[in-house]
C-alpha atoms as a PDB file:
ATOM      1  CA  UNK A   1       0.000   0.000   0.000  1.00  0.00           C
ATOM      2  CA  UNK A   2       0.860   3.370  -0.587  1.00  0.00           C
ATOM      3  CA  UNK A   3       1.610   6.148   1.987  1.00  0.00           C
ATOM      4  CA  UNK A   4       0.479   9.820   1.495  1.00  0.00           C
ATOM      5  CA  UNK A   5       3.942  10.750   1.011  1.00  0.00           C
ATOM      6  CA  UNK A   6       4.694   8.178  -1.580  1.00  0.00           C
ATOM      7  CA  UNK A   7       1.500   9.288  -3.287  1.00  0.00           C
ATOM      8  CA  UNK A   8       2.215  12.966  -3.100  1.00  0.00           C
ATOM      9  CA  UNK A   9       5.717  12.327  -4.524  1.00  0.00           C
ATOM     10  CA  UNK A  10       4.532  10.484  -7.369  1.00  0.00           C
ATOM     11  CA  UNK A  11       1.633  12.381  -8.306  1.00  0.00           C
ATOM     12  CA  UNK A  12       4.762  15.837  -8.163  1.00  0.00           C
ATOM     13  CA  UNK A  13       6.664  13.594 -10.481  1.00  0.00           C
ATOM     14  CA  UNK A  14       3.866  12.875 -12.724  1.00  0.00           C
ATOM     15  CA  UNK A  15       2.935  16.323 -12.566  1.00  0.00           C
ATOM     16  CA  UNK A  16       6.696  17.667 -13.989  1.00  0.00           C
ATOM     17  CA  UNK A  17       6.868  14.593 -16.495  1.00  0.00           C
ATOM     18  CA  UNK A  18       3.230  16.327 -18.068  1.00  0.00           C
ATOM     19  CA  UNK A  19       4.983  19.591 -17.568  1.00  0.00           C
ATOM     20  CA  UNK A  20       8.275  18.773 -19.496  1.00  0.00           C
ATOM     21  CA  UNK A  21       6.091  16.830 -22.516  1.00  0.00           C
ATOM     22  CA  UNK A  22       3.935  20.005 -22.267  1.00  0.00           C
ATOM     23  CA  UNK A  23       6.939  22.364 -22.918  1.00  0.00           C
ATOM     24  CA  UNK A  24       8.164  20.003 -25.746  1.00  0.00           C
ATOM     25  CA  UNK A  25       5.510  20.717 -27.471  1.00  0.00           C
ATOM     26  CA  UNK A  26       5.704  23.899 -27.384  1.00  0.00           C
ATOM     27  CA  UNK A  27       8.877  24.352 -28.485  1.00  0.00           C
ATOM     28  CA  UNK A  28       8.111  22.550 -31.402  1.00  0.00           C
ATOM     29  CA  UNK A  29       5.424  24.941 -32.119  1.00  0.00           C
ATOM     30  CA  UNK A  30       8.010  27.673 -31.558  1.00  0.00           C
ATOM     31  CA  UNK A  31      10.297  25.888 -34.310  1.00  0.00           C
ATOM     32  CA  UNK A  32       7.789  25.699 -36.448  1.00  0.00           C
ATOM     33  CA  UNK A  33       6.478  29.903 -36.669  1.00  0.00           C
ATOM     34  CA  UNK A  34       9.788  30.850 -36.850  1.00  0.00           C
ATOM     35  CA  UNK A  35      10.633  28.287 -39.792  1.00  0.00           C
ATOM     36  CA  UNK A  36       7.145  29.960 -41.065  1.00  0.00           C
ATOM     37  CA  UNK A  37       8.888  33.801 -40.329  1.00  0.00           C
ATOM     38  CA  UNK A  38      12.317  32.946 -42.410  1.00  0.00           C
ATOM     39  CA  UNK A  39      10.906  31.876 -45.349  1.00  0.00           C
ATOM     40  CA  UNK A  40       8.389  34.656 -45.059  1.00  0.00           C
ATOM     41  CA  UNK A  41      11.387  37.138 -44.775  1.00  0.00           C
ATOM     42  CA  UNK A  42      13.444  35.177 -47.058  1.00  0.00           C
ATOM     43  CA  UNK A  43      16.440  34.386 -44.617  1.00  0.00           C
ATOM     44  CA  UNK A  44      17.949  30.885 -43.627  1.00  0.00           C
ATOM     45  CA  UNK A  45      17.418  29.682 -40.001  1.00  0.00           C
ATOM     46  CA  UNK A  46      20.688  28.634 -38.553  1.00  0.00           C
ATOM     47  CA  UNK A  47      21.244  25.183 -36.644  1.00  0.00           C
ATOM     48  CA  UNK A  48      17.848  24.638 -37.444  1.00  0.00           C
ATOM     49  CA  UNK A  49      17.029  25.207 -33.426  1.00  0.00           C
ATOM     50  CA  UNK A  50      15.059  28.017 -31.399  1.00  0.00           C
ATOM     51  CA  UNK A  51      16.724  28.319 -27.910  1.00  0.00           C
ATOM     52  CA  UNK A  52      14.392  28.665 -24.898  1.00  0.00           C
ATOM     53  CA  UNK A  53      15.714  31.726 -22.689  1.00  0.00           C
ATOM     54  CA  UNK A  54      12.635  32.641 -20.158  1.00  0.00           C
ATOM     55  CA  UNK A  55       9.689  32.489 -18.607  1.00  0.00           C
ATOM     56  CA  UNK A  56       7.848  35.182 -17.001  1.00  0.00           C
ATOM     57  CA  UNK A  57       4.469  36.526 -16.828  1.00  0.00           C
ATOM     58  CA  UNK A  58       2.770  39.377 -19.021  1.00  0.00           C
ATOM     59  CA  UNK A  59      -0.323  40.604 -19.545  1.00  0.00           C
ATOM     60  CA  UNK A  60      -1.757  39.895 -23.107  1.00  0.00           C
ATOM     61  CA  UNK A  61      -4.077  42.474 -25.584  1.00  0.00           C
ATOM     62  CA  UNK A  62      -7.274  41.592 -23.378  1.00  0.00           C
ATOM     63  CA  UNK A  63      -5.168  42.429 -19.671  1.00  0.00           C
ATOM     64  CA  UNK A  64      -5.132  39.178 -18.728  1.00  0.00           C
ATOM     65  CA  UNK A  65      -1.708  37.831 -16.944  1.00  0.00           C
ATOM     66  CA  UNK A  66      -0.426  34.852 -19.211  1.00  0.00           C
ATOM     67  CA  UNK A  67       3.022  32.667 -19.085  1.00  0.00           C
ATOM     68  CA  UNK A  68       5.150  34.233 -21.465  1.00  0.00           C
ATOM     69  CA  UNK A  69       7.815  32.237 -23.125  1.00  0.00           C
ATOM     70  CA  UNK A  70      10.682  33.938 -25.253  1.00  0.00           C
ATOM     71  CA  UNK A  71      12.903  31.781 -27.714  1.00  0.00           C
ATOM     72  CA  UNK A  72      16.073  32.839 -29.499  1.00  0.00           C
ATOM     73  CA  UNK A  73      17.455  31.606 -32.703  1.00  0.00           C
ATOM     74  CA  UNK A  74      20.042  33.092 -35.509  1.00  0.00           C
ATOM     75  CA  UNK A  75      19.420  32.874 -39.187  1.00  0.00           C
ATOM     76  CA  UNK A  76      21.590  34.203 -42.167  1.00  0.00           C
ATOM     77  CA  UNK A  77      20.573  36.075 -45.644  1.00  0.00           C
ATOM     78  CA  UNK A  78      24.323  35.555 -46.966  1.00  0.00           C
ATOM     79  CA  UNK A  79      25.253  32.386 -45.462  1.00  0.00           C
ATOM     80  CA  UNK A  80      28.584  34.686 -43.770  1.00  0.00           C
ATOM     81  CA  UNK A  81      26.783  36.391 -40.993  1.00  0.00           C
ATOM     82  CA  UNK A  82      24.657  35.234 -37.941  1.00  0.00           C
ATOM     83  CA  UNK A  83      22.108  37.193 -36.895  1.00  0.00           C
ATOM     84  CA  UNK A  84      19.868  36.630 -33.670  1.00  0.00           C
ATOM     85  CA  UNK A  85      16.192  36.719 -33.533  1.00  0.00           C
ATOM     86  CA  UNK A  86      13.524  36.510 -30.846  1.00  0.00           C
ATOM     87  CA  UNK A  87      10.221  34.916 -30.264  1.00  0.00           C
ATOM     88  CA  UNK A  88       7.665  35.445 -28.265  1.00  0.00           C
ATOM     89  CA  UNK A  89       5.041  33.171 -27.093  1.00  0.00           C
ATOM     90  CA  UNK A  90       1.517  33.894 -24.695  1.00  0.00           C
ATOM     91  CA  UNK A  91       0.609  30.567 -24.102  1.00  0.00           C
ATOM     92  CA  UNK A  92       0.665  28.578 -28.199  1.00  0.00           C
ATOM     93  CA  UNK A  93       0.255  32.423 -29.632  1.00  0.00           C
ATOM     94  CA  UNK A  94       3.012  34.351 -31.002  1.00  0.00           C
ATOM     95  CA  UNK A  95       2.692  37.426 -29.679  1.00  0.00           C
ATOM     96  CA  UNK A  96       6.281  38.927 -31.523  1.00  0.00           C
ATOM     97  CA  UNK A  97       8.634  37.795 -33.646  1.00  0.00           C
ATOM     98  CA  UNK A  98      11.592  39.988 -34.057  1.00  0.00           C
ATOM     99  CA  UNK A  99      14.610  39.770 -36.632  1.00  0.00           C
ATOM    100  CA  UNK A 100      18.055  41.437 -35.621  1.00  0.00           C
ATOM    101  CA  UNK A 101      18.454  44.340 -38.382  1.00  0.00           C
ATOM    102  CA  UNK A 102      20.120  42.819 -42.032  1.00  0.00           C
ATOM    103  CA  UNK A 103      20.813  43.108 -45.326  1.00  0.00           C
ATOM    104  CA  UNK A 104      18.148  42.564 -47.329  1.00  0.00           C
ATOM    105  CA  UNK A 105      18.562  39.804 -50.782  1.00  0.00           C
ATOM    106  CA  UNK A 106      17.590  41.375 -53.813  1.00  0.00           C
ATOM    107  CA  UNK A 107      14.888  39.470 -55.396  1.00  0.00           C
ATOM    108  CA  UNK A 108      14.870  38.177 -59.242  1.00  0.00           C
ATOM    109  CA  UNK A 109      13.240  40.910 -61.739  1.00  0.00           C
ATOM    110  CA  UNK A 110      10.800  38.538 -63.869  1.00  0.00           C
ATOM    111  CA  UNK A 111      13.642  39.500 -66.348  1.00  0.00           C
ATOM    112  CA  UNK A 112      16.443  37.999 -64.727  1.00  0.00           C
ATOM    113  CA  UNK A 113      14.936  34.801 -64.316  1.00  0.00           C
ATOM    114  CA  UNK A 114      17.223  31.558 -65.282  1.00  0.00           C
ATOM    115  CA  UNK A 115      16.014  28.224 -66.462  1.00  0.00           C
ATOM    116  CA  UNK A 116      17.385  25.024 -67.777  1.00  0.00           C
ATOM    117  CA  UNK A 117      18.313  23.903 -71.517  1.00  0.00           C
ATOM    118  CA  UNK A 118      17.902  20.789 -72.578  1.00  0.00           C
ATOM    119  CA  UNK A 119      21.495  19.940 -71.063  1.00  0.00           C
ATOM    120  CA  UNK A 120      20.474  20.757 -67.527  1.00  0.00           C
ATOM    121  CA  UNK A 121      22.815  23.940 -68.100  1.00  0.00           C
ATOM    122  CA  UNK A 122      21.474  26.909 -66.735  1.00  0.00           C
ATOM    123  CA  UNK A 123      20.774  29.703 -68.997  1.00  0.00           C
ATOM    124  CA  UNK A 124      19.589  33.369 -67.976  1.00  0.00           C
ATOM    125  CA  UNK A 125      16.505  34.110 -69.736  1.00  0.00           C
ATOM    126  CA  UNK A 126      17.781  37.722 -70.927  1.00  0.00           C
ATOM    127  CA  UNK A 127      20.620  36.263 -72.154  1.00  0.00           C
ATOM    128  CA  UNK A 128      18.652  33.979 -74.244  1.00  0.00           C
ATOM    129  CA  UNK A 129      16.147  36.741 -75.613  1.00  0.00           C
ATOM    130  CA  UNK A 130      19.247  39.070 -76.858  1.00  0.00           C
ATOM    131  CA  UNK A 131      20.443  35.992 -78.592  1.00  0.00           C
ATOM    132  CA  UNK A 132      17.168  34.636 -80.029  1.00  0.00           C
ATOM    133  CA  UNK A 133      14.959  37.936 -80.702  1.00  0.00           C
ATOM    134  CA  UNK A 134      11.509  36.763 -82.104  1.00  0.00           C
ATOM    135  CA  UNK A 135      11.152  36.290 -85.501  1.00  0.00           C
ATOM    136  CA  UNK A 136       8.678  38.686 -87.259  1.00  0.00           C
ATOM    137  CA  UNK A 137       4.833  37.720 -86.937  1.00  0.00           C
END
């Protein structure tokens, strides 16, 4: 038979094992919005890994006092320089997602787009259309 003690210590170890599984998940949701924010923003997440760095209390849009959790993580737009970001989590709900300041990537002009020839060479379309102008219609 079971004592109160032994009880109470079980039911505190079951209660930090639900916890810890608890916060797992979590953090896998926190993996997953800022894997959603880098490709929104076009940058690389680094190490593939958001770091967990606190927990405190704040009050969400409504007033209400909710457990606050805030992740860190680094991405890249060159592939040279880290750069550190932040998330922040009420509960499952981002409530900010902030990106360390960085150069920006320019972005293909429709004009500038490359493809593939029938060797699996790539060719840059504008390129192509200076070489092969269309023949009169």
């Amino acid at each position: 038979m079971l004592t109160l003690g032994e009880l109470a210590a079980l039911l505190l170890a079951g209660g930090v094992c639900a916890w810890l599984w608890h916060a797992h998940g979590i953090h896998e949701h926190a993996l997953r919005l800022v894997r959603q924010a880098c490709l929104r923003e076009d940058v690389l997440l680094l190490d593939d890994n958001v770091a967990f760095r606190r927990l405190r209390l704040l009050r969400d849009r409504s007033g209400r006092l909710r457990l606050a959790r805030e992740y860190a993580f680094e991405f890249t737009v060159t592939g040279e320089q880290r750069h550190s970001g932040r998330l922040l989590l009420l509960g499952r709900t981002p409530a900010h997602i902030e990106l360390a300041p960085h150069p920006f990537r320019e972005r293909a002009d429709a004009e500038e787009v490359a493809s593939l020839d029938a060797a699996g060479r790539v060719v840059q379309m504008e390129e192509w259309r200076r070489r092969h102008p269309p023949q009169g219609h």
